[in-house]
C-alpha atoms as a PDB file:
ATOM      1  CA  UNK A   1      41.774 -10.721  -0.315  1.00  0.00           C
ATOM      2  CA  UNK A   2      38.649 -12.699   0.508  1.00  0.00           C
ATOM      3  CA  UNK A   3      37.501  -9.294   2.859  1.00  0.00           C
ATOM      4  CA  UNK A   4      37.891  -6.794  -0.192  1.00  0.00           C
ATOM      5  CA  UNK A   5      35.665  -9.214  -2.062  1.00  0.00           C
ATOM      6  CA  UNK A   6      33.131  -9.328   1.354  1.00  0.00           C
ATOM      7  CA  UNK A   7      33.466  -5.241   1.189  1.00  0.00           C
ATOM      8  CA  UNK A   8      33.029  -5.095  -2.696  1.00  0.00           C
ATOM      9  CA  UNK A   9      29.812  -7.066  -2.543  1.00  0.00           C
ATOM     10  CA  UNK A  10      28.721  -5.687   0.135  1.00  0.00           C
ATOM     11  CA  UNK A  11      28.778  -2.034  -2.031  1.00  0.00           C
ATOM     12  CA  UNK A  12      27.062  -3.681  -4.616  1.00  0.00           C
ATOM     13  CA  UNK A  13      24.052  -5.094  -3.113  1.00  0.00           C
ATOM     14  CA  UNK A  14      23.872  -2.362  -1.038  1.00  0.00           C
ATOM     15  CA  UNK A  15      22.340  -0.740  -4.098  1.00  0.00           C
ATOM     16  CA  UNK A  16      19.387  -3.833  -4.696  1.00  0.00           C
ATOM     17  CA  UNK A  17      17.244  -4.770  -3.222  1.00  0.00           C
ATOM     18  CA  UNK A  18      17.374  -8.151  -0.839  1.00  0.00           C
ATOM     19  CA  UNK A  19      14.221  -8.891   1.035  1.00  0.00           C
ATOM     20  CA  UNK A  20      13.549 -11.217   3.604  1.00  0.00           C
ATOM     21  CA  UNK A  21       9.895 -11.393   5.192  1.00  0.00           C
ATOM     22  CA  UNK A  22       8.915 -13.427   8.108  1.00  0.00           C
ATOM     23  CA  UNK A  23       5.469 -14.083   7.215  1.00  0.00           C
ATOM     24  CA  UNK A  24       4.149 -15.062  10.642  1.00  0.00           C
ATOM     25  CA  UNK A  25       4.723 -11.584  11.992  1.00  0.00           C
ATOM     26  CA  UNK A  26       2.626 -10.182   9.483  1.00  0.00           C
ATOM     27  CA  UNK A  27      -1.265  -9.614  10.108  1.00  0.00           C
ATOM     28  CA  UNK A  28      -3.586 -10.377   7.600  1.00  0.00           C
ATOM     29  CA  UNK A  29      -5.375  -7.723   5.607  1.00  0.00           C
ATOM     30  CA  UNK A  30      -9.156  -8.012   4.721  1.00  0.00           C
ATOM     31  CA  UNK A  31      -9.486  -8.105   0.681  1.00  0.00           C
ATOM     32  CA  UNK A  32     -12.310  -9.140  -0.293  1.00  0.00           C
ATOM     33  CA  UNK A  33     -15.410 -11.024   1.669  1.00  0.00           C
ATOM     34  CA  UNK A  34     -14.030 -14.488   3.056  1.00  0.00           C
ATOM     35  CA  UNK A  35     -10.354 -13.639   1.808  1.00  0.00           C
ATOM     36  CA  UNK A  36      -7.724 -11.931   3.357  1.00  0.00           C
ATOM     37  CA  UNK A  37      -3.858 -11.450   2.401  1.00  0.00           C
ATOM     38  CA  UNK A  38      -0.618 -10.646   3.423  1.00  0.00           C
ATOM     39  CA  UNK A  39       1.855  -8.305   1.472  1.00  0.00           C
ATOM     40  CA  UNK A  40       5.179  -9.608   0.953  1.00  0.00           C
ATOM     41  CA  UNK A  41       6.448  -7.323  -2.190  1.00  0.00           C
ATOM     42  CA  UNK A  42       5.427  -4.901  -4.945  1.00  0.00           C
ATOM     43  CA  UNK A  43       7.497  -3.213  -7.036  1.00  0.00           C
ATOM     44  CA  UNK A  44       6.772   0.383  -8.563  1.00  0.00           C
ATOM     45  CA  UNK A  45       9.325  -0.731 -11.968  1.00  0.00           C
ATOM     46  CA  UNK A  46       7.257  -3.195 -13.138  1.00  0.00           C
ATOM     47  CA  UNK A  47       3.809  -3.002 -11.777  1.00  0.00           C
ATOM     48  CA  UNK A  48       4.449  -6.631 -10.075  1.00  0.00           C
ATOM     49  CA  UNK A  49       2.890  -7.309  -6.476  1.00  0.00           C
ATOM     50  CA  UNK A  50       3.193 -10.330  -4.579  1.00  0.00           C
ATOM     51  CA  UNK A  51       0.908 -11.475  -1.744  1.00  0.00           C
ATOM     52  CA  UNK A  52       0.367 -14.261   0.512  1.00  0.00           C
ATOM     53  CA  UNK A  53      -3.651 -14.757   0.275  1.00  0.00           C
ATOM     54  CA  UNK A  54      -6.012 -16.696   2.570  1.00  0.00           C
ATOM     55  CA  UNK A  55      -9.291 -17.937   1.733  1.00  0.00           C
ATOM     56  CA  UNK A  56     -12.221 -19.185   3.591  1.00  0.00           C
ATOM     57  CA  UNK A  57     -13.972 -22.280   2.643  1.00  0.00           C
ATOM     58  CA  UNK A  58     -16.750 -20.810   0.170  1.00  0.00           C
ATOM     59  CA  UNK A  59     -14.616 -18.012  -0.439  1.00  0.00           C
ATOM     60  CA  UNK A  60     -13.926 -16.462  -3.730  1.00  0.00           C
ATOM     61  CA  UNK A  61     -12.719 -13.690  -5.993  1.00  0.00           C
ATOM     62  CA  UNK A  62     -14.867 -12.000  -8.820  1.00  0.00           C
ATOM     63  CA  UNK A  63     -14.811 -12.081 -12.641  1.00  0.00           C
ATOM     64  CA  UNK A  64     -11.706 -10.520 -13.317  1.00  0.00           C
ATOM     65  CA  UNK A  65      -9.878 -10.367 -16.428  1.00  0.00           C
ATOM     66  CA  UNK A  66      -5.277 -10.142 -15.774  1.00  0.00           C
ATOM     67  CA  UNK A  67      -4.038  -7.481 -17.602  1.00  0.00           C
ATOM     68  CA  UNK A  68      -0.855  -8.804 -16.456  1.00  0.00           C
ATOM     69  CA  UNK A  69       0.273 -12.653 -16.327  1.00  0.00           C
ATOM     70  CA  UNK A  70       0.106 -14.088 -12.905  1.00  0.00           C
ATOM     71  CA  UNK A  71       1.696 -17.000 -11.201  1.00  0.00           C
ATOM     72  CA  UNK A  72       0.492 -18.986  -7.925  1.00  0.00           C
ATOM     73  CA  UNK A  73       1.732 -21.792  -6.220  1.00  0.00           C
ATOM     74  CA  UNK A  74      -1.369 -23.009  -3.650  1.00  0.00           C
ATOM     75  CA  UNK A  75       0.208 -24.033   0.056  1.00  0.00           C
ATOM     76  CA  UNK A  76      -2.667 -25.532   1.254  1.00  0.00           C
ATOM     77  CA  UNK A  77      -6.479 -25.912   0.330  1.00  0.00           C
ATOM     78  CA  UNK A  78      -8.250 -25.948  -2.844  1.00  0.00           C
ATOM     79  CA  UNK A  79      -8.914 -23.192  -5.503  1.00  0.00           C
ATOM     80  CA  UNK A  80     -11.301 -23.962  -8.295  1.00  0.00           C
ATOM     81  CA  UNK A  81     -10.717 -21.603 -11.038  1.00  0.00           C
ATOM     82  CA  UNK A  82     -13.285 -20.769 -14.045  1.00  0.00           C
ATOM     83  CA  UNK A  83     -15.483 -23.859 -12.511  1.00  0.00           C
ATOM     84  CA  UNK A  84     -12.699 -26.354 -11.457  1.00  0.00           C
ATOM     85  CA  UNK A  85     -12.083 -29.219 -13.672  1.00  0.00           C
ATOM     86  CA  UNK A  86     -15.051 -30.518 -13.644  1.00  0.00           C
ATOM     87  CA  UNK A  87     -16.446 -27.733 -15.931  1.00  0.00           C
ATOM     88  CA  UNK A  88     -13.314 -27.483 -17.789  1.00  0.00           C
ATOM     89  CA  UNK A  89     -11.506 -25.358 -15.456  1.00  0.00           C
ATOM     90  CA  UNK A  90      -8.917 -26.002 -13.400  1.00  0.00           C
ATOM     91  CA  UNK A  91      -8.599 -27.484  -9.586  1.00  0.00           C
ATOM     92  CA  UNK A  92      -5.172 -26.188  -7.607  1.00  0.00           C
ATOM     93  CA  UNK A  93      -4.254 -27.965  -4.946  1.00  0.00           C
ATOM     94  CA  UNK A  94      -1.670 -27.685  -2.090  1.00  0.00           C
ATOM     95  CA  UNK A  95       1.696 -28.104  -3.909  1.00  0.00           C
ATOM     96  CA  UNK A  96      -0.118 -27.252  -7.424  1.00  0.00           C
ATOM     97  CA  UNK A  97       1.712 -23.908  -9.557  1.00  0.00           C
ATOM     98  CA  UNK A  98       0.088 -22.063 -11.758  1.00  0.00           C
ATOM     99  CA  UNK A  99       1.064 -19.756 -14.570  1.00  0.00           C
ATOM    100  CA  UNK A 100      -1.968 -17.055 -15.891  1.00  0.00           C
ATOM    101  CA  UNK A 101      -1.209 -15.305 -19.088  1.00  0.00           C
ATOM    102  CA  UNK A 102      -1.478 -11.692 -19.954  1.00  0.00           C
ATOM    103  CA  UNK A 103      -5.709 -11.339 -20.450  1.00  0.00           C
ATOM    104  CA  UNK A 104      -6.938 -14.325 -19.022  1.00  0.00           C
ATOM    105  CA  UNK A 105     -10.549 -14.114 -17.889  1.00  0.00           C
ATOM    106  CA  UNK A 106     -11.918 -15.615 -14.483  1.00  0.00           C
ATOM    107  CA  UNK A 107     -15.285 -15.882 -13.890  1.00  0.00           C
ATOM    108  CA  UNK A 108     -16.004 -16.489  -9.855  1.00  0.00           C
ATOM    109  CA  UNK A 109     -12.809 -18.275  -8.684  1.00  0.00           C
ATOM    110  CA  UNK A 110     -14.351 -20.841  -5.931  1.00  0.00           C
ATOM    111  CA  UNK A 111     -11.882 -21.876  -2.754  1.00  0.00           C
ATOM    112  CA  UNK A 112     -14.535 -24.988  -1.879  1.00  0.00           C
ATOM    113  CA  UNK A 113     -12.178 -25.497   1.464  1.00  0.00           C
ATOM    114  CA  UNK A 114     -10.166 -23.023   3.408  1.00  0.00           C
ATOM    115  CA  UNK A 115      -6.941 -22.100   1.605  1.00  0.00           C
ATOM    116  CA  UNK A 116      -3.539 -20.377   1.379  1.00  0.00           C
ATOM    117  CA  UNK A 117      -1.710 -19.494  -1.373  1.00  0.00           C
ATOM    118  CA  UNK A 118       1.209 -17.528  -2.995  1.00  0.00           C
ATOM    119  CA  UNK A 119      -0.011 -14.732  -5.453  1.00  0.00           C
ATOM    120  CA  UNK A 120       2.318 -12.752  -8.183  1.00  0.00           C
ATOM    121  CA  UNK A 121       0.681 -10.905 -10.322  1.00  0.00           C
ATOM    122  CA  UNK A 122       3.025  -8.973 -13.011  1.00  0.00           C
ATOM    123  CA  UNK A 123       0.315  -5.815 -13.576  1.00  0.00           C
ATOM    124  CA  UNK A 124      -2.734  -4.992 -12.465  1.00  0.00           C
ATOM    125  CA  UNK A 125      -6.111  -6.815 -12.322  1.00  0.00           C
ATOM    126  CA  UNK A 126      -9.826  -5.421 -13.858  1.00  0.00           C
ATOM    127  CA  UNK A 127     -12.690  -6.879 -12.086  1.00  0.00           C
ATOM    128  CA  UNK A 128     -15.505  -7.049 -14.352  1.00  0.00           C
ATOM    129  CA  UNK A 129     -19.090  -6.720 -14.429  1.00  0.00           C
ATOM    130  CA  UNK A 130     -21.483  -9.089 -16.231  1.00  0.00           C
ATOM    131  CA  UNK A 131     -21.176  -7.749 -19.203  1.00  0.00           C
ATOM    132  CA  UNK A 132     -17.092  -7.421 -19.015  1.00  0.00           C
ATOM    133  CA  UNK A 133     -17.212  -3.549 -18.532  1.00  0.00           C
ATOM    134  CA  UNK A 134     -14.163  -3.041 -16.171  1.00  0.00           C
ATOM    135  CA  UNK A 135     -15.916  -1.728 -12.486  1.00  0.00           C
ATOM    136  CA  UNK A 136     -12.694  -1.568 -10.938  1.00  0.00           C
ATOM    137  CA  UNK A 137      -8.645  -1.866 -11.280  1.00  0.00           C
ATOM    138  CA  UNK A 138      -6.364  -3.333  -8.801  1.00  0.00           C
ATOM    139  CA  UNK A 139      -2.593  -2.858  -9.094  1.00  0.00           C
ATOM    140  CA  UNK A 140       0.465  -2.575  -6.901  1.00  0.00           C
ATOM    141  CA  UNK A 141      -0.747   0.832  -5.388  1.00  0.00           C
ATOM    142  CA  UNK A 142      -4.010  -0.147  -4.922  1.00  0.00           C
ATOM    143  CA  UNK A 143      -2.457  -3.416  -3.051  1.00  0.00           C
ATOM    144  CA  UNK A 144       0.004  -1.250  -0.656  1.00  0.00           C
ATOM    145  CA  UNK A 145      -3.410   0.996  -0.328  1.00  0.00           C
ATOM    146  CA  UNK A 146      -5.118  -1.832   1.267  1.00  0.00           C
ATOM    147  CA  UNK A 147      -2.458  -3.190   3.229  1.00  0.00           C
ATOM    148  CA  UNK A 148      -1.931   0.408   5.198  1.00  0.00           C
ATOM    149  CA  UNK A 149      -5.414   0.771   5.552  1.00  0.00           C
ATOM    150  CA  UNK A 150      -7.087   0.218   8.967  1.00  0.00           C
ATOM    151  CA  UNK A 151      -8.944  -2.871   8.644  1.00  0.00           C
ATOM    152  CA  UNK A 152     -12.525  -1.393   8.989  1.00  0.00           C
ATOM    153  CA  UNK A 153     -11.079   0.867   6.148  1.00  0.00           C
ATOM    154  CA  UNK A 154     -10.072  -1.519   3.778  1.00  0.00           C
ATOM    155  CA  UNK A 155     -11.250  -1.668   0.427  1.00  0.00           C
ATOM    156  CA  UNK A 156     -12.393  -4.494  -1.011  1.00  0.00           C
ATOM    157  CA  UNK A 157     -12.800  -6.267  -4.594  1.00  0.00           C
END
């Protein structure tokens, strides 16, 4: 009995998708200047691409608006987003989640110490230009782009 259960969900998830990913084997993947990442998952149904990012101290990502909501939870370090608390932002900090909704805007998202953290974004990302004309889309294809790119190749945001 308890084998044709074993065999019967073995069929079944056979057919999903179960993904384990030992991190440490991975090599990091230049993204931008002073930030580098590791891809642990995208997925072509819903647009959604997760990454394991690493920041330099000074490090940090331009204006971007989501056009998809986001989630993060940082591992170590400090991320400083739309100017940190101080300018009525918000400071991450290891063990800090964060939820970004659908059209959020970040102006220059400051890592003031080197940093790690885990990145889903459900959609793609518009980096904007001063004036918040879009200069350039990043989704899950653009992602898996980057992460099979030779590093002197890589594209950056």
């Amino acid at each position: 009995m308890a084998e044709d259960r074993i065999q019967r969900d073995s069929l079944h998830n056979a057919m999903l998708e179960d993904r384990s990913v030992k991190t440490a084997d991975l090599a990091w993947v230049p993204f931008c200047e002073g930030i580098s990442f590791k891809l642990l998952r995208v997925s072509p149904e819903t647009g959604a691409w997760t990454v394991l990012f690493h920041a330099d101290a000074g490090a940090g990502f331009d204006r971007h608006k989501h056009l998809g909501p986001a989630e993060y939870f940082m591992i170590s370090g400090r991320m400083e987003i739309r100017g940190g608390e101080e300018a009525g932002g918000t400071t991450a900090v290891a063990g800090d989640y964060g939820y970004e909704a659908n059209g959020m805007l970040h102006d220059w998202t400051n890592f003031p110490e080197e940093s790690v953290f885990y990145f889903t974004n459900i959609g793609p990302l518009g980096f904007l230009d001063d004036d918040d004309n879009v200069v350039g889309v990043l989704d899950w294809q653009g992602v898996v782009a980057m992460s099979s790119a030779p590093a002197a190749q890589a594209v950056s945001a």
